[in-house]
PDB file of N, CA and C in Angstrom:
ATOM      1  N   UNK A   1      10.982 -25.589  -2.248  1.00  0.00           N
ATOM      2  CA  UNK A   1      10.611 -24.316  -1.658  1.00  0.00           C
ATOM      3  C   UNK A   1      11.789 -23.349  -1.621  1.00  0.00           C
ATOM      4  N   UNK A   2      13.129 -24.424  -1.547  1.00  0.00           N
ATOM      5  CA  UNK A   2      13.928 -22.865  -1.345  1.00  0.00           C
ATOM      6  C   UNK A   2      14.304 -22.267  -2.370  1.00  0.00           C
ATOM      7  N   UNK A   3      14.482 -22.697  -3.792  1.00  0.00           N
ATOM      8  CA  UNK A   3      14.310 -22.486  -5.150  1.00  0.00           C
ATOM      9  C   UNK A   3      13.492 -21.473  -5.354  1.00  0.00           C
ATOM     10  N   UNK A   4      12.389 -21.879  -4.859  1.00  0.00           N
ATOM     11  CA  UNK A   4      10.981 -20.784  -5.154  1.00  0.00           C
ATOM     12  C   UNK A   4      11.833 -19.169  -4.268  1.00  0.00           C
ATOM     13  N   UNK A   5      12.097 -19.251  -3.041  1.00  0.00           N
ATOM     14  CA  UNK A   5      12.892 -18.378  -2.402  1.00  0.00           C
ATOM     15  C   UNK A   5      13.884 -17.345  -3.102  1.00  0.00           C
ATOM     16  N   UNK A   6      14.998 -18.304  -3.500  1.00  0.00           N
ATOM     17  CA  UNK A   6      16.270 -17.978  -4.104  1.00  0.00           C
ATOM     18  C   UNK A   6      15.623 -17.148  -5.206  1.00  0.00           C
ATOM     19  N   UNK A   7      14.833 -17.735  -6.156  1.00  0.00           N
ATOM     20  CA  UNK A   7      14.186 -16.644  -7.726  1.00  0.00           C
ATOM     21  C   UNK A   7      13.515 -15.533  -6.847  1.00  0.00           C
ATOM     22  N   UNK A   8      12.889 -15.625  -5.802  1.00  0.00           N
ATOM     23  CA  UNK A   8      11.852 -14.569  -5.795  1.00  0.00           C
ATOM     24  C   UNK A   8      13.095 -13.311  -5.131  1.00  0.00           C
ATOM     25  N   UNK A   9      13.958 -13.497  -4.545  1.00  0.00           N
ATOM     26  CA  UNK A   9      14.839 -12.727  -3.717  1.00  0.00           C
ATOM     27  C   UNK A   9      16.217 -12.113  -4.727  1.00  0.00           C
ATOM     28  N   UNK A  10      16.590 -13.019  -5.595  1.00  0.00           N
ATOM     29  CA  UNK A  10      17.382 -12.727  -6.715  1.00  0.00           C
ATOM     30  C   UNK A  10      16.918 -12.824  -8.190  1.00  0.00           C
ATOM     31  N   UNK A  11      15.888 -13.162  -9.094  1.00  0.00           N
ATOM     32  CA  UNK A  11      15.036 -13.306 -10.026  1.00  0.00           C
ATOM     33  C   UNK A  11      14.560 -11.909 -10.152  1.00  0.00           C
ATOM     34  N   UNK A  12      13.930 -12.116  -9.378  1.00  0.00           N
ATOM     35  CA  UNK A  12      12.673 -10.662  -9.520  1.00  0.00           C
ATOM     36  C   UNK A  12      13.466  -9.255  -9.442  1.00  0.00           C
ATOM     37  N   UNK A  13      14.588  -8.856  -8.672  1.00  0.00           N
ATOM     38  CA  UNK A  13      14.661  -7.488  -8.798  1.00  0.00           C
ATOM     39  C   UNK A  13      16.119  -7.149 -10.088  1.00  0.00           C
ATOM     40  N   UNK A  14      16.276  -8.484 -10.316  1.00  0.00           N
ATOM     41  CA  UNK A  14      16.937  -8.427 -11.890  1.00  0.00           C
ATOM     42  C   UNK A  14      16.528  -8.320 -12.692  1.00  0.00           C
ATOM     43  N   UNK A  15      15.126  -8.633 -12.899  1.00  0.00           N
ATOM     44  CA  UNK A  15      14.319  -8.632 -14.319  1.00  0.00           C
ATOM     45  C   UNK A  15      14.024  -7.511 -14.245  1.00  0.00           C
ATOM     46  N   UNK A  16      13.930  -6.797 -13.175  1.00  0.00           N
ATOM     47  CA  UNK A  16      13.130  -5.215 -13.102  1.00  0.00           C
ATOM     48  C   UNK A  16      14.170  -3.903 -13.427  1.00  0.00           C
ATOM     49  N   UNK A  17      15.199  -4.285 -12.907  1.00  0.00           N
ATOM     50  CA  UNK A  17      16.116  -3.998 -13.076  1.00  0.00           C
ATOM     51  C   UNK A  17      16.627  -3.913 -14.563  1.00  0.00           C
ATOM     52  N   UNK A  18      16.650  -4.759 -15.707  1.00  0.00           N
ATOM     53  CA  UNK A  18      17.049  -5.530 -16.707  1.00  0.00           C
ATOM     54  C   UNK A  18      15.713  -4.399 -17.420  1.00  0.00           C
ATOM     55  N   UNK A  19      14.693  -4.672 -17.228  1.00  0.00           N
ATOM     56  CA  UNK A  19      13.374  -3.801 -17.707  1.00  0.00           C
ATOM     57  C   UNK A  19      13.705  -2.316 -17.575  1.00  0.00           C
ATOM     58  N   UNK A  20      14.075  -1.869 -16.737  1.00  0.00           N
ATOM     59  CA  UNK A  20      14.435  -0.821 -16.337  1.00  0.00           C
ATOM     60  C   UNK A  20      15.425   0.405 -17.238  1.00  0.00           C
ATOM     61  N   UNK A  21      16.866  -0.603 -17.064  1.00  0.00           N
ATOM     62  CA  UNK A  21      17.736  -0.358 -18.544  1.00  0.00           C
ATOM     63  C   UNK A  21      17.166  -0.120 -19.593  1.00  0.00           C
ATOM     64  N   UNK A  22      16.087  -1.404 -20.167  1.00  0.00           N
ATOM     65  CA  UNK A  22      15.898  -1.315 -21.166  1.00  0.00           C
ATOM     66  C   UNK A  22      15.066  -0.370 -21.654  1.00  0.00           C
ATOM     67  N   UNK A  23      13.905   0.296 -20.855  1.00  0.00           N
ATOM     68  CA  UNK A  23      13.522   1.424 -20.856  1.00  0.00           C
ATOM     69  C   UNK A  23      14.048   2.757 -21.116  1.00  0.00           C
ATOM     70  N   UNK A  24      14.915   2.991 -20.522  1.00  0.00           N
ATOM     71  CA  UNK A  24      16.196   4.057 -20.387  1.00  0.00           C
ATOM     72  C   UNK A  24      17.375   4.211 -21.702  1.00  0.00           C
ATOM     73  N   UNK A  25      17.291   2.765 -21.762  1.00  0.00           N
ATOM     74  CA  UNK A  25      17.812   2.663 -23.373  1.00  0.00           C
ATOM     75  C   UNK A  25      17.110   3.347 -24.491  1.00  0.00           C
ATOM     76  N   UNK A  26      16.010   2.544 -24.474  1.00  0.00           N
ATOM     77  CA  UNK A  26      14.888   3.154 -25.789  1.00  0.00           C
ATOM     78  C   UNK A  26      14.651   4.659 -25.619  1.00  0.00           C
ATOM     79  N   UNK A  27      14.580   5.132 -24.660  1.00  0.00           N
ATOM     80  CA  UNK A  27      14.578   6.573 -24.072  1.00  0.00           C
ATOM     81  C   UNK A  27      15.093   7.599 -24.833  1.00  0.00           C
ATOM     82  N   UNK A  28      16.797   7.247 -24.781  1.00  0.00           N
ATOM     83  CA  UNK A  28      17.515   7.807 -25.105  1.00  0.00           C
ATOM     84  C   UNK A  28      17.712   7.519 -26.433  1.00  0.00           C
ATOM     85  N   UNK A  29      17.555   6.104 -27.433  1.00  0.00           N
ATOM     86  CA  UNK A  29      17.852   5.870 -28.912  1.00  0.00           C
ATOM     87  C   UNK A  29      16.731   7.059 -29.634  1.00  0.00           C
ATOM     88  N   UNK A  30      15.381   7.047 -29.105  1.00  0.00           N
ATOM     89  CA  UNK A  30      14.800   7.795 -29.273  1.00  0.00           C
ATOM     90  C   UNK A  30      14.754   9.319 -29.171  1.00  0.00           C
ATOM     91  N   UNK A  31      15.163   9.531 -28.401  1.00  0.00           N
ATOM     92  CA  UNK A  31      15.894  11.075 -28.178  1.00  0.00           C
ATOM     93  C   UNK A  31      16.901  11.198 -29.294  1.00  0.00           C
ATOM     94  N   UNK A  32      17.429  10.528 -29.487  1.00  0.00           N
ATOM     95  CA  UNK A  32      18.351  10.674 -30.777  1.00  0.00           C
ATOM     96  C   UNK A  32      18.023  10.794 -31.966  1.00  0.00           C
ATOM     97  N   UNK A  33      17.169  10.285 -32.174  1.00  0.00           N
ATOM     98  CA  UNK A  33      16.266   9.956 -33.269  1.00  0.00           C
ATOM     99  C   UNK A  33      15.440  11.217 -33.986  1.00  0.00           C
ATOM    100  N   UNK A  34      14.951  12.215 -32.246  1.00  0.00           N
ATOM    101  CA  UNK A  34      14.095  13.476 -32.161  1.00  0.00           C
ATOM    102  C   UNK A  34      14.778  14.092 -32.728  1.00  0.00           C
ATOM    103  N   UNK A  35      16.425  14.663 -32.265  1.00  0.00           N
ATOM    104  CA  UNK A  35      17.150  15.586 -32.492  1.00  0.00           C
ATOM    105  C   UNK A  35      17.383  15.870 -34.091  1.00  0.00           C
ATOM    106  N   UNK A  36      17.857  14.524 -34.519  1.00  0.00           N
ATOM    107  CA  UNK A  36      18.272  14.371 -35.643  1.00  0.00           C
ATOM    108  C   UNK A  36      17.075  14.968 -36.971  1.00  0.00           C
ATOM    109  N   UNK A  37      16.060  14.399 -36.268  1.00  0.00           N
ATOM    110  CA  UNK A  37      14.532  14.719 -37.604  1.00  0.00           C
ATOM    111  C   UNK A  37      14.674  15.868 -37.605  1.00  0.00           C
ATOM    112  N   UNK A  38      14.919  17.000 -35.915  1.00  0.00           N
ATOM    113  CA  UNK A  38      14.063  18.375 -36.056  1.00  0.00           C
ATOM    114  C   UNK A  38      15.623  19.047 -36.904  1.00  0.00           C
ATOM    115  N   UNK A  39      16.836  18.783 -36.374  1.00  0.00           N
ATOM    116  CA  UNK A  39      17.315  19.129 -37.467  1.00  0.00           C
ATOM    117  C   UNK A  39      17.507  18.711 -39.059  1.00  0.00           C
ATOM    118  N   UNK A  40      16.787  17.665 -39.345  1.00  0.00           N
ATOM    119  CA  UNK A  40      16.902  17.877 -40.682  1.00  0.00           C
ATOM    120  C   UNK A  40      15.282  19.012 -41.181  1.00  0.00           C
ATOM    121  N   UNK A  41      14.755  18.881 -40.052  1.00  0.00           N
ATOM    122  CA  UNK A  41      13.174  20.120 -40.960  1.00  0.00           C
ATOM    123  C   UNK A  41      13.506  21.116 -40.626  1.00  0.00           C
ATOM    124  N   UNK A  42      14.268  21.575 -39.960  1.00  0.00           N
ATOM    125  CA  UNK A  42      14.747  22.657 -39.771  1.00  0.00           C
ATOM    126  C   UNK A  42      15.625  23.223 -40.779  1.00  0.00           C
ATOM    127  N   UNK A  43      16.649  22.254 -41.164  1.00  0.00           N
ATOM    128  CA  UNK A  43      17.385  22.544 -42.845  1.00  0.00           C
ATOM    129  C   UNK A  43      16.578  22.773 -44.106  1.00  0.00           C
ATOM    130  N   UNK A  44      15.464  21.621 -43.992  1.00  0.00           N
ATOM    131  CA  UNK A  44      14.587  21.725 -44.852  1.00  0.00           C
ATOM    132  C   UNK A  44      13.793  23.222 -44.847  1.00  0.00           C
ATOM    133  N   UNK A  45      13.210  23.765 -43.859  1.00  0.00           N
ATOM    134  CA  UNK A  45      12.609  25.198 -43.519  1.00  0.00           C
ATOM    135  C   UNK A  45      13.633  26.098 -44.201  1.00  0.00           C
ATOM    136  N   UNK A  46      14.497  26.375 -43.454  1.00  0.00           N
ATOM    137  CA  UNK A  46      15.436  27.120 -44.153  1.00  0.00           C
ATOM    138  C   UNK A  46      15.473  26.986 -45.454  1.00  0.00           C
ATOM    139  N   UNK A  47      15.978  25.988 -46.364  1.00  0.00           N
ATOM    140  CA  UNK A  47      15.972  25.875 -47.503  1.00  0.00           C
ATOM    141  C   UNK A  47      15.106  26.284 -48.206  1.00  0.00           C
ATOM    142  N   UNK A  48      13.967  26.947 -47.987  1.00  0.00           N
ATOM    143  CA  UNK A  48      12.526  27.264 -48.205  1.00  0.00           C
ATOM    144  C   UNK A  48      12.495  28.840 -48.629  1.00  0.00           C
ATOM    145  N   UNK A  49      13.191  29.154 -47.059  1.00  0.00           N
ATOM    146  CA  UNK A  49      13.094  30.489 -47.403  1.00  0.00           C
ATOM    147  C   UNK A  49      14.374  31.182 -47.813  1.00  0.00           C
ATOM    148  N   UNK A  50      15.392  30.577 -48.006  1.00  0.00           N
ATOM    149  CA  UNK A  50      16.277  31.453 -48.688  1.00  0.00           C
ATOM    150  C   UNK A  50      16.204  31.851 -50.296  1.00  0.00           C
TER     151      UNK A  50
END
């Protein structure tokens, strides 16, 4: 039982925690990802009309 205790009191708000990051991570790789495309169609646009 005190096992069961110890995970539920230190287990659980690490994994959420751990989830959490990892969310915030992808967030931001992705945001990176945005920037980068709209400036390349944006070069591409341009290139269009000059």
């Amino acid at each position: 039982m005190n096992s069961i205790t110890r995970f539920s009191t230190l287990g659980i708000p690490t994994l959420i925690g751990i989830g959490i990051a990892w969310v915030g991570n992808r967030i931001v790789k992705n945001e990176k990802k945005l920037k980068n495309r709209e400036l390349e169609l944006r070069l591409q646009l341009n290139n269009k009309f000059d």
